[in-house]
Structure formats: structure tokens, C-alpha cells
C-alpha atoms as a PDB file:
ATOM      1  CA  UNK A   1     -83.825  55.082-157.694  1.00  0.00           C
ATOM      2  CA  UNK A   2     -83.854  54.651-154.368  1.00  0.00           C
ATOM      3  CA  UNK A   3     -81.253  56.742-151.839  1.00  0.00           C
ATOM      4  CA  UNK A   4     -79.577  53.699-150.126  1.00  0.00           C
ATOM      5  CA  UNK A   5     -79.235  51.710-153.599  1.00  0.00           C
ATOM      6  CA  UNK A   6     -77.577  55.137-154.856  1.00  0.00           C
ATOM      7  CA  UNK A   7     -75.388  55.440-151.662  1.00  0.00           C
ATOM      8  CA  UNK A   8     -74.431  51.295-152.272  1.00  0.00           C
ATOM      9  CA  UNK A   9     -73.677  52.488-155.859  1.00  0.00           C
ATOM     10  CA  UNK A  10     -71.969  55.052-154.730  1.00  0.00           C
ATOM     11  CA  UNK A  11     -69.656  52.933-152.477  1.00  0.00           C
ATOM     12  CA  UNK A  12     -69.113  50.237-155.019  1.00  0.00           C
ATOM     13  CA  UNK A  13     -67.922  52.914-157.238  1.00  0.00           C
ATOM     14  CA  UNK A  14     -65.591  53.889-155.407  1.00  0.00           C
ATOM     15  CA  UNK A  15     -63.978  50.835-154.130  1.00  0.00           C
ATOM     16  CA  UNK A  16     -63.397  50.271-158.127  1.00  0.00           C
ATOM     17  CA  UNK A  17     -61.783  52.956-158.778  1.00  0.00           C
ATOM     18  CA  UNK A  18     -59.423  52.631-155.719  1.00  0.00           C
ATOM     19  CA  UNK A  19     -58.770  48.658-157.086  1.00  0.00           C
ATOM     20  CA  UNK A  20     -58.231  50.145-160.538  1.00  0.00           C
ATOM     21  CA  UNK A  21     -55.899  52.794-158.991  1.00  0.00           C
ATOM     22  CA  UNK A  22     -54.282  49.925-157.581  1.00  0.00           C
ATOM     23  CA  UNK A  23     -53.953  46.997-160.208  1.00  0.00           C
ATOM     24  CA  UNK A  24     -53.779  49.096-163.306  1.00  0.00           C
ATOM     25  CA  UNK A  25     -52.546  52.713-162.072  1.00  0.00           C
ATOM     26  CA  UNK A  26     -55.595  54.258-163.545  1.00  0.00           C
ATOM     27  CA  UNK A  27     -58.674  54.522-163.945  1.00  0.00           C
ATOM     28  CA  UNK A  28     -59.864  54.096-167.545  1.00  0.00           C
ATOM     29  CA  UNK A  29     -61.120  57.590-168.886  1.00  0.00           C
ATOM     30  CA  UNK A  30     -64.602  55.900-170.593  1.00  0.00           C
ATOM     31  CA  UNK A  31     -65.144  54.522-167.052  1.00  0.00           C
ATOM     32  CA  UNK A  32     -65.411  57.835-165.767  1.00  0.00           C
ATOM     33  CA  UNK A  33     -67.777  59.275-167.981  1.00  0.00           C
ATOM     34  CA  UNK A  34     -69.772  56.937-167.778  1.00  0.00           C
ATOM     35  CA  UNK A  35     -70.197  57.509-164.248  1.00  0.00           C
ATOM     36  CA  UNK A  36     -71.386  60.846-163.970  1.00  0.00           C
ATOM     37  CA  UNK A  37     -74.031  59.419-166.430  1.00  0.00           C
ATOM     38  CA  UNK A  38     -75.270  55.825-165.771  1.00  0.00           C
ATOM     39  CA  UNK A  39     -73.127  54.836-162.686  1.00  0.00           C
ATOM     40  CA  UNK A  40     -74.567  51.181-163.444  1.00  0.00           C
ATOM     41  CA  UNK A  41     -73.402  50.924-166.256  1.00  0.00           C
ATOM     42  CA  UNK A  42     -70.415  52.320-165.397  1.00  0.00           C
ATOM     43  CA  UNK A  43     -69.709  49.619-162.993  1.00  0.00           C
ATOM     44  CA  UNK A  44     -70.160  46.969-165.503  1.00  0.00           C
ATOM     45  CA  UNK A  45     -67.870  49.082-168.279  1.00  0.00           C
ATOM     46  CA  UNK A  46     -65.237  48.763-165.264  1.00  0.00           C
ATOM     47  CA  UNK A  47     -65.738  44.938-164.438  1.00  0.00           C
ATOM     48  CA  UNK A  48     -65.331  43.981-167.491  1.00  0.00           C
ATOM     49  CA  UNK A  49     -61.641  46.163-168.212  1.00  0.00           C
ATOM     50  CA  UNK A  50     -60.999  44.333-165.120  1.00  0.00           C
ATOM     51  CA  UNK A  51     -62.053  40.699-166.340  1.00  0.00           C
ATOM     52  CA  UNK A  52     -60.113  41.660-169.543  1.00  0.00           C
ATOM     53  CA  UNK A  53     -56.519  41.695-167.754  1.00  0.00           C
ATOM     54  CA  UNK A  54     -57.360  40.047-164.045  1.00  0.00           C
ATOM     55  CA  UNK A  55     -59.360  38.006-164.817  1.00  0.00           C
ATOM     56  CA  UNK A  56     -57.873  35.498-167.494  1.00  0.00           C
ATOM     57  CA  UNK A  57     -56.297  32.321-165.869  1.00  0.00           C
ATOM     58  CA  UNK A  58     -54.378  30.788-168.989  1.00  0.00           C
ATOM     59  CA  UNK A  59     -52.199  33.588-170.340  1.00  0.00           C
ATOM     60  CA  UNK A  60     -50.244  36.335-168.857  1.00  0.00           C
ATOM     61  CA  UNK A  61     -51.448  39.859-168.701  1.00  0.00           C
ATOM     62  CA  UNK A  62     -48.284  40.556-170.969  1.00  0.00           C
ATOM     63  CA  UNK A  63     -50.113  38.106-173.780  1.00  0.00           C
ATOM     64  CA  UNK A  64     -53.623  39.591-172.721  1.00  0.00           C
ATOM     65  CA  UNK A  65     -52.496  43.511-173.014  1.00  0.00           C
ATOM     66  CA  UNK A  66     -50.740  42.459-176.309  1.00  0.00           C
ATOM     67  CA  UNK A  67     -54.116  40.857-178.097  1.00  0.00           C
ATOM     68  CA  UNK A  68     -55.938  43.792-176.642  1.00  0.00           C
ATOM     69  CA  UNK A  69     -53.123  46.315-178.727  1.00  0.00           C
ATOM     70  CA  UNK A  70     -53.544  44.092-181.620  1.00  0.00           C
ATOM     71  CA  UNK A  71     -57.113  43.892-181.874  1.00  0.00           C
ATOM     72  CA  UNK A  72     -57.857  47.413-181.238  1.00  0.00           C
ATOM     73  CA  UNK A  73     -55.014  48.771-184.171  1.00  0.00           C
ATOM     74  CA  UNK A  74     -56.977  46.175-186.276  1.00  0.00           C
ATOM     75  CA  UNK A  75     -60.786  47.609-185.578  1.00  0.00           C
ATOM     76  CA  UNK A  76     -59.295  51.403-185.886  1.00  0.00           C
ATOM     77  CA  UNK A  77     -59.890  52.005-182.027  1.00  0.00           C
ATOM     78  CA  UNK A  78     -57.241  54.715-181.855  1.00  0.00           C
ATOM     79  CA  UNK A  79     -58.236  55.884-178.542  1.00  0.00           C
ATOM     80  CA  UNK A  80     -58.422  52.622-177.068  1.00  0.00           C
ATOM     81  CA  UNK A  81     -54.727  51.782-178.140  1.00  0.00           C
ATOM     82  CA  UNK A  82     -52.788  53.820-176.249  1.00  0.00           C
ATOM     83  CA  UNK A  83     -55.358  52.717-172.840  1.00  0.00           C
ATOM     84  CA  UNK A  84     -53.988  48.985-173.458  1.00  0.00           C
ATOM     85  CA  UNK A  85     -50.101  50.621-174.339  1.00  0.00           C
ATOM     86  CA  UNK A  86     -50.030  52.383-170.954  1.00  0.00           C
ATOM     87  CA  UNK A  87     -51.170  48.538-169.348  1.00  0.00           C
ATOM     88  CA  UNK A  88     -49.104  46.694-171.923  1.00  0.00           C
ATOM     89  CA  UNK A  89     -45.770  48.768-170.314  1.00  0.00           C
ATOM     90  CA  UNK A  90     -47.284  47.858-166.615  1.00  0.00           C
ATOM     91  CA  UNK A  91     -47.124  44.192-167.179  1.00  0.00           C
ATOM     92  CA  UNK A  92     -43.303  44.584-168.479  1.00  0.00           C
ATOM     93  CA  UNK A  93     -44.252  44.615-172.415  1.00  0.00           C
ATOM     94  CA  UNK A  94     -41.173  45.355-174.429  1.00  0.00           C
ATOM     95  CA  UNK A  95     -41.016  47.537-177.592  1.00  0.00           C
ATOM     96  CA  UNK A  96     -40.210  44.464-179.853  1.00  0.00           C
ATOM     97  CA  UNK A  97     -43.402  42.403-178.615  1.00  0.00           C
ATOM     98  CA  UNK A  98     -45.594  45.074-179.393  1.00  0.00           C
ATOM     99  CA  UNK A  99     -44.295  45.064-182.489  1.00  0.00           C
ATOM    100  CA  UNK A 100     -44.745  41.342-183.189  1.00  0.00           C
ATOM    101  CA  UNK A 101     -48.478  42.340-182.244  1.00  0.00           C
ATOM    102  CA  UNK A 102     -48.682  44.927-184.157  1.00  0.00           C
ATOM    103  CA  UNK A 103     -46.938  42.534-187.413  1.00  0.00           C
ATOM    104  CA  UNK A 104     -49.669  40.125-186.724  1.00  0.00           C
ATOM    105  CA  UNK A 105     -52.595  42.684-187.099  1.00  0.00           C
ATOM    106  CA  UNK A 106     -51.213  43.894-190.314  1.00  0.00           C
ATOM    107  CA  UNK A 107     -50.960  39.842-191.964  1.00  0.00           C
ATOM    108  CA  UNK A 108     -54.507  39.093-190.591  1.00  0.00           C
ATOM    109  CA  UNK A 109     -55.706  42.355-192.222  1.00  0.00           C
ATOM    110  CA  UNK A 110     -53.870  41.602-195.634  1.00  0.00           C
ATOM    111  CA  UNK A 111     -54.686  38.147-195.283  1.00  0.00           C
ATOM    112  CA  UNK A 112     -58.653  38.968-194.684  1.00  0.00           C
ATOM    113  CA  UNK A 113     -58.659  41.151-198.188  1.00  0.00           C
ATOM    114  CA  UNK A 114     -58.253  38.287-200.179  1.00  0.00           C
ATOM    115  CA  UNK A 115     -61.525  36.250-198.798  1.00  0.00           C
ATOM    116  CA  UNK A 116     -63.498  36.622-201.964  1.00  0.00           C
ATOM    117  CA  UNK A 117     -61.139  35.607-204.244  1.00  0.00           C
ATOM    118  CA  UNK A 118     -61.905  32.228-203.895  1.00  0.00           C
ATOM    119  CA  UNK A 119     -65.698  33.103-204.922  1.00  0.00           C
ATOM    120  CA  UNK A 120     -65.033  34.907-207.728  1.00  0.00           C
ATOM    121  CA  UNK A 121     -62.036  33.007-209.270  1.00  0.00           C
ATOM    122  CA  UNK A 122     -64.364  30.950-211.172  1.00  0.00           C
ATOM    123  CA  UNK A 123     -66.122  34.639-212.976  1.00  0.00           C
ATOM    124  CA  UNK A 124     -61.993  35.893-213.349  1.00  0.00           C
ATOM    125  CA  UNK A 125     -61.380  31.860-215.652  1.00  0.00           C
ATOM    126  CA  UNK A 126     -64.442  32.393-217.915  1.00  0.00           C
ATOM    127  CA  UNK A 127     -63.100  35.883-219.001  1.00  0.00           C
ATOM    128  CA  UNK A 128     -59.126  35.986-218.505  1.00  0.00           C
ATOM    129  CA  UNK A 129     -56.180  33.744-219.102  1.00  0.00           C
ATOM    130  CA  UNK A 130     -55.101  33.251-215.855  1.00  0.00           C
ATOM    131  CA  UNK A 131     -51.037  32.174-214.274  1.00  0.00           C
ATOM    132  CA  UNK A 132     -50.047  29.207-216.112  1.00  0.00           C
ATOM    133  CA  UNK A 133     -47.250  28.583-212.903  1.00  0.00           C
ATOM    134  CA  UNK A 134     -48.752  25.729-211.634  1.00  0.00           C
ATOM    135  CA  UNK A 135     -46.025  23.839-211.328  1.00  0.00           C
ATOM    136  CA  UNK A 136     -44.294  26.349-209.861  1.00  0.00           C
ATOM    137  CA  UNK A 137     -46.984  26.674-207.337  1.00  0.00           C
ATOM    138  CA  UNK A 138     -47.531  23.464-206.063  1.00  0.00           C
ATOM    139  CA  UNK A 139     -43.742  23.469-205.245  1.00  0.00           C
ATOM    140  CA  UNK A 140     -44.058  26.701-203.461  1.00  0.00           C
ATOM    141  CA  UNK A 141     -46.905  25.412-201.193  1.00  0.00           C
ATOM    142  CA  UNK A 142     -46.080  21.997-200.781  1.00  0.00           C
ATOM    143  CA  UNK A 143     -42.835  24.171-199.114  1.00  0.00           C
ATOM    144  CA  UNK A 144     -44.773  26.154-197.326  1.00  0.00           C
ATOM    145  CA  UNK A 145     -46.581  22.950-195.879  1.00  0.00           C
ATOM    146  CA  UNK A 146     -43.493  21.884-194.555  1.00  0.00           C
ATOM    147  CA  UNK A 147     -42.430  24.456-192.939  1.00  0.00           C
ATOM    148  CA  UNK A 148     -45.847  25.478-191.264  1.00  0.00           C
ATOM    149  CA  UNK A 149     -46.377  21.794-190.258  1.00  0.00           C
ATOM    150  CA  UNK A 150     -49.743  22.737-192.056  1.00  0.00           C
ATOM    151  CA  UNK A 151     -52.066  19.723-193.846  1.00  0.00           C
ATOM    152  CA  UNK A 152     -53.078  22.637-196.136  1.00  0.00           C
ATOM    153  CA  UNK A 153     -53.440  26.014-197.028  1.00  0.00           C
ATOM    154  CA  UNK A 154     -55.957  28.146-197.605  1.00  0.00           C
ATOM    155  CA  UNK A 155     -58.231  28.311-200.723  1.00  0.00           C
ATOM    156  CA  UNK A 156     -56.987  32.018-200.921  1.00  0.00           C
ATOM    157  CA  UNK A 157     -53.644  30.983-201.591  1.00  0.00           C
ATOM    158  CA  UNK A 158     -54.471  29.004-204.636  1.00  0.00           C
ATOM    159  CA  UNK A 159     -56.823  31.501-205.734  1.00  0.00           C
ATOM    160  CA  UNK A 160     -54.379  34.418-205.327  1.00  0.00           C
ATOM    161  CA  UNK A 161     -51.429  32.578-207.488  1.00  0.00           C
ATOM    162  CA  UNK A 162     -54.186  32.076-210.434  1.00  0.00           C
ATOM    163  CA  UNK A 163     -54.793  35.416-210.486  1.00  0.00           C
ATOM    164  CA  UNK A 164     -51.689  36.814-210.190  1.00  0.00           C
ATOM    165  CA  UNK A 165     -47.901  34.908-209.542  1.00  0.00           C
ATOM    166  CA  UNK A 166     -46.109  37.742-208.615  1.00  0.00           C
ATOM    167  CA  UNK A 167     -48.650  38.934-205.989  1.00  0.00           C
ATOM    168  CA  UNK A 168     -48.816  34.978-204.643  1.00  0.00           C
ATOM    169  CA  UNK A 169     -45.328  35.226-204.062  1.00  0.00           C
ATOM    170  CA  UNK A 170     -45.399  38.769-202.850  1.00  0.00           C
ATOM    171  CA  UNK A 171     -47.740  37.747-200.139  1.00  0.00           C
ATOM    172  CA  UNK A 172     -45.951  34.443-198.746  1.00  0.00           C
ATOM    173  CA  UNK A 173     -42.879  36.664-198.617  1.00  0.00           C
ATOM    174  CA  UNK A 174     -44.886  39.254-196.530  1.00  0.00           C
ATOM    175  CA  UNK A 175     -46.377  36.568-194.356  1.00  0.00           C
ATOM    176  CA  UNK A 176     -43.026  35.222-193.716  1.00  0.00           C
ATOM    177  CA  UNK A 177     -41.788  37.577-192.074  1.00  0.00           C
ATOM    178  CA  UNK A 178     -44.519  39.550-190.701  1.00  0.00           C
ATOM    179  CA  UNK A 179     -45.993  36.170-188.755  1.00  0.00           C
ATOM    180  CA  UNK A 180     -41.424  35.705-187.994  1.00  0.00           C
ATOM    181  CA  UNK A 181     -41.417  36.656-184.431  1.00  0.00           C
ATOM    182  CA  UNK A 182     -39.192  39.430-183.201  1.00  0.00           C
ATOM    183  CA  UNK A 183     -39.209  38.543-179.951  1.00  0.00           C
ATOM    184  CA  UNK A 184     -42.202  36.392-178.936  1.00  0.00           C
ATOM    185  CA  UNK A 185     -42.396  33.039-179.406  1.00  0.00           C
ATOM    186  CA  UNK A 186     -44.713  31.999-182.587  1.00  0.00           C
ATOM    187  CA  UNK A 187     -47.287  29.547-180.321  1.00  0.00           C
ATOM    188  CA  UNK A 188     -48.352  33.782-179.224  1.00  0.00           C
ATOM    189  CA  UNK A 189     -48.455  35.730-182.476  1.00  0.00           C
ATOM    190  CA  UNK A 190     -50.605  33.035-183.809  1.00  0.00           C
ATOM    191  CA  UNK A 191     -53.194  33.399-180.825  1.00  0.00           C
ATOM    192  CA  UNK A 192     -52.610  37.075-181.241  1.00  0.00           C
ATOM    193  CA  UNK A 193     -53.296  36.666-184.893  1.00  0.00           C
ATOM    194  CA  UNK A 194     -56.369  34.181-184.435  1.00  0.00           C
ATOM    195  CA  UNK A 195     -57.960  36.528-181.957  1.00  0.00           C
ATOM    196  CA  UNK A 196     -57.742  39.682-184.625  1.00  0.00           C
ATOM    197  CA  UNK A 197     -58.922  36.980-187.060  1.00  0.00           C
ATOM    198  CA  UNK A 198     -62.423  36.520-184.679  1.00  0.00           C
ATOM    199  CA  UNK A 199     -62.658  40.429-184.533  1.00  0.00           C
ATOM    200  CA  UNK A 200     -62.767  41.024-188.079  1.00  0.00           C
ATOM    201  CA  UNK A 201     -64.979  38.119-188.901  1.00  0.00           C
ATOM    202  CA  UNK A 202     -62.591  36.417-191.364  1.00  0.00           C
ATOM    203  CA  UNK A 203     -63.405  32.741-190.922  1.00  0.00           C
ATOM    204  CA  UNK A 204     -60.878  31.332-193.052  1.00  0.00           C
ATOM    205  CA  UNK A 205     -57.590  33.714-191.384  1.00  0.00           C
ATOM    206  CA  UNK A 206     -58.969  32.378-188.086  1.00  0.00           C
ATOM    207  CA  UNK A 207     -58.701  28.391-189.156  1.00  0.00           C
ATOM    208  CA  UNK A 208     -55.422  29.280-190.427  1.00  0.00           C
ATOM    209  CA  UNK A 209     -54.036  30.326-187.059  1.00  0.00           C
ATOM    210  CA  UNK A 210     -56.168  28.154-184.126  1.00  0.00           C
ATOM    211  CA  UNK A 211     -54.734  25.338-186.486  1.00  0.00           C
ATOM    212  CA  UNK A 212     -51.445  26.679-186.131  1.00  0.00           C
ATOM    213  CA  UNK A 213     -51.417  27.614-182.994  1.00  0.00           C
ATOM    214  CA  UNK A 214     -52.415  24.273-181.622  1.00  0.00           C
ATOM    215  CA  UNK A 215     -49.228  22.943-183.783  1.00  0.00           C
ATOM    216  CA  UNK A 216     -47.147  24.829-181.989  1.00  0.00           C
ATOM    217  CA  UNK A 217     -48.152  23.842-178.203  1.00  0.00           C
ATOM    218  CA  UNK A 218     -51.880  26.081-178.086  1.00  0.00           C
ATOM    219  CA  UNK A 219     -54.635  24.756-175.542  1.00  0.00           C
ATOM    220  CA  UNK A 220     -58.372  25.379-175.354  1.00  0.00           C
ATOM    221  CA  UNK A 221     -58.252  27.171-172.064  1.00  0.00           C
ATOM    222  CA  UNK A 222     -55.611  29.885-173.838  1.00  0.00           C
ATOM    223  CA  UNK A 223     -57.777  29.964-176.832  1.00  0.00           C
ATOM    224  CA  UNK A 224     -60.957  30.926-174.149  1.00  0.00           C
ATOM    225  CA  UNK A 225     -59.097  33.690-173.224  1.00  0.00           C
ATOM    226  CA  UNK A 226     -58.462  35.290-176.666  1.00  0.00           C
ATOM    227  CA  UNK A 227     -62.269  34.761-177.540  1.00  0.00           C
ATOM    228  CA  UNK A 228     -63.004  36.699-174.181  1.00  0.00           C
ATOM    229  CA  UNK A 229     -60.767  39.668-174.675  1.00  0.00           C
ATOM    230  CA  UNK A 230     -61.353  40.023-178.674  1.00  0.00           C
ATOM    231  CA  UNK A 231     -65.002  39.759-178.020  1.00  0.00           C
ATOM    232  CA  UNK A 232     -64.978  42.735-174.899  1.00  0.00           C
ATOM    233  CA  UNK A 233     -62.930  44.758-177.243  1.00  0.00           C
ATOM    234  CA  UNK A 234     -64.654  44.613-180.474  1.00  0.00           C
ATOM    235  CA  UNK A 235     -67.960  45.156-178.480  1.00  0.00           C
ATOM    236  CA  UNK A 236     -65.994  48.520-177.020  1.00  0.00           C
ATOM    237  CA  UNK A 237     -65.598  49.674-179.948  1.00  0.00           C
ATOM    238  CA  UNK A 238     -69.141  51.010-179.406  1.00  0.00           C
ATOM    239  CA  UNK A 239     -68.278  53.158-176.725  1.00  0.00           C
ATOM    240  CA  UNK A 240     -64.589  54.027-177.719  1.00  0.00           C
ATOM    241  CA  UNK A 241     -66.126  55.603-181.026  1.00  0.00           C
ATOM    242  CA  UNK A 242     -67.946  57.489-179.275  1.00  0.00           C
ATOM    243  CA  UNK A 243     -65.844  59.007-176.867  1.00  0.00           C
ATOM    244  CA  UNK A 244     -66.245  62.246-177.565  1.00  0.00           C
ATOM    245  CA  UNK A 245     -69.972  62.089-177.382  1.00  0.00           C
ATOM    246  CA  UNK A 246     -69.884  60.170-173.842  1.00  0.00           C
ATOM    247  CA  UNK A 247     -67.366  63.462-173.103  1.00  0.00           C
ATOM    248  CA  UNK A 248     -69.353  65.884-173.853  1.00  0.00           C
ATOM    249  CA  UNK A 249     -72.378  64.488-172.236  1.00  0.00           C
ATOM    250  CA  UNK A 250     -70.659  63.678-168.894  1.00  0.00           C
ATOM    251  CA  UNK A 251     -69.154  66.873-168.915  1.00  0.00           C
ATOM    252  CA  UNK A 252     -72.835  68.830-169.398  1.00  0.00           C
ATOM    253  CA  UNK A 253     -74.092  66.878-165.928  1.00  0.00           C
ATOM    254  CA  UNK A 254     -76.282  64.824-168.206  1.00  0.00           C
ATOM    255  CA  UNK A 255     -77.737  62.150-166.159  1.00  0.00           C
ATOM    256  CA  UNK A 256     -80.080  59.021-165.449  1.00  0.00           C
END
């Protein structure tokens, strides 16, 4: 590489890390070790932790540091979590949001276990007498209609109360008050849900909560932004797995 593009580098580099310094109060650790190996890429680590929480125009960096919490508890990015906990109490995040976050991560990863029920219901009838509540059911989710405000449920639902009643109604108790807000207000634990939805791939939690989301006030520009900061965090997850490794290698003066 040539000296004066290393020297611009350089320079950029630093006026980063004084902005970081600045805006966030630290540096992320990842950002720095990448920089004593690739200092380009680096840079582009950096500028995109930056478009993550300055650069959204339709939610708050509260709401933005929350969803990044969320989604990280919900890919197992342990050393990412406390990164976005340290921003989260920047921005003025109180204990009981978090935990409305962290509520929401736990219902979207319930929720997304039950996905293949609806495939292999059909396999479960041929060979089982399955819940003869269907009475019961319908009343329970024609309820449950009502009070979401949604046109209907999804297929896992049904499938889940032929299989088993008592787990059905174990699991609309549980998402009752897991998606009850403690403190936000519900139109953001369902983008915060929707966005852990998109990083876990379940298709049918993430209808679920864009749907209600929009019922409760959502927009497309505030839907953007969860897309944006669930898809630079689940693509972290790369490089916060392998932390240790980036470590060790910045620490041994390996370099481009």
C-alpha cells in the first residue's frame, strides 16, 4: 500500500475514534482489533456501529440500542450485549425497557420453535388421536382476535392446540404477558419483536408482528430501520464469535 494512502488511513482512523469517543463514550473493542490488523476494514466495522445508532432517522437511539440488546440475546452474541447495554444506558434506557426487550426475544424464540408443527400435523392425525377442544379453541382465538385487532392467527396456533390443549393455552398465557409491556409502549416491542423475528429467519413470527405493529401506529420508514440494525447485527455475529481469535491475532502484531 502506498505511504500517503496509509498516512490518509491513518488520519481517518483517528478522527473515528475521537467521534466515537465523542457520540458513544467508547470506542468499540472489535473496532480496535481490527485495526492493528486490516485498518480498512476496520474503518468500515466502525461506520457501520456508527450507522447502527446515528444514523437511523425514524426511531430513537433508545428504540435502536433496545433492538440491538434484543437481537443480540436472541443470536447468543454474549459479548456483543453488554457493547449495546453500555449505549442502551447512554441514550437514557431504563431497567424496565430492557426488560420489555429482553420479554420480546424470549416470545419470538418460543414462538419460532413451533414453525414445523404446522408441516407435520398432518403425519401426528394419521397416527394419534389428537385434542378434541375445538370448540373450546375457536372461542379462545376468536378472543384473541379481538383483542390483537388481528384478522388471524397463525397456522402454529391451530396446530399447537391439536396437538396438545394444555400447551395451546400455556403458550397464549406466556405470550400475554411476555409481548404486555412493562414500560414501553406495544407499537415498540412489536418492532423489537419483528426485527428478532428477521434475525432468526422465522417467516411466520415476523408476519405476526409487522402486522401488528402497523395496527398499532408502525410506518415503513421505522420498519427500514429495524431491517438495517437486525441485519448489521446478525452479520456481526461473524466477528463477535470470534472475538477471541481477532484478540489474539491483533495482539501478536499480525498484519495486512
Amino acid at each position: 500500500m502506498h505511504a500517503t494512502h496509509i498516512e490518509i488511513m491513518n488520519n481517518e482512523f483517528k478522527e473515528l475514534e475521537e467521534y466515537a469517543r465523542q457520540t458513544l463514550g467508547q470506542v468499540p473493542e472489535i473496532v480496535g482489533y481490527l485495526g492493528r490488523i486490516n485498518e480498512a476494514l476496520a474503518l468500515e466495522q466502525f461506520r457501520e456501529n456508527i450507522a447502527l445508532y446515528l444514523g437511523r432517522k425514524n426511531i430513537s437511539r433508545k428504540l435502536s440500542s433496545l433492538i440491538a440488546i434484543a437481537v443480540s440475546s436472541a443470536n447468543g452474541q454474549k459479548e456483543s450485549v453488554p457493547i449495546h447495554f453500555r449505549l442502551a444506558r447512554k441514550f437514557g434506557v431504563e431497567p424496565l425497557e430492557i426488560l420489555d426487550a429482553l420479554k420480546a426475544a424470549k416470545m419470538v424464540l418460543m414462538s419460532s420453535t413451533m414453525s414445523t408443527l404446522p408441516s407435520t400435523l398432518p403425519i401426528l392425525e394419521k397416527s394419534f388421536s389428537l385434542s378434541g377442544k375445538k370448540h373450546e379453541v375457536e372461542k379462545i382465538i376468536d378472543n384473541v382476535k379481538k383483542q390483537s385487532g388481528m384478522d388471524a392467527l397463525p397456522e402454529t396456533f391451530k396446530a399447537l392446540s391439536s396437538i396438545s390443549f394444555d400447551l395451546f393455552a400455556e403458550h397464549l398465557k406466556e405470550k400475554s404477558e411476555l409481548m404486555a409491556p412493562l414500560r414501553l409502549d406495544r407499537k415498540s416491542v412489536f418492532l423489537i419483536a419483528y426485527a428478532i423475528s428477521i434475525s432468526i429467519g422465522s417467516e411466520e413470527c415476523a408476519r405476526t408482528y409487522v402486522k401488528q405493529f402497523i395496527n398499532n401506529g408502525g410506518n415503513l420508514p421505522e420498519i427500514e430501520d429495524a431491517i438495517a440494525i437486525s441485519r448489521f447485527i446478525t452479520g456481526n455475529r461473524a466477528l463477535t464469535t470470534s472475538f477471541e481469535i481477532l484478540r489474539t491475532l491483533s495482539e501478536s502484531g499480525a498484519r495486512e
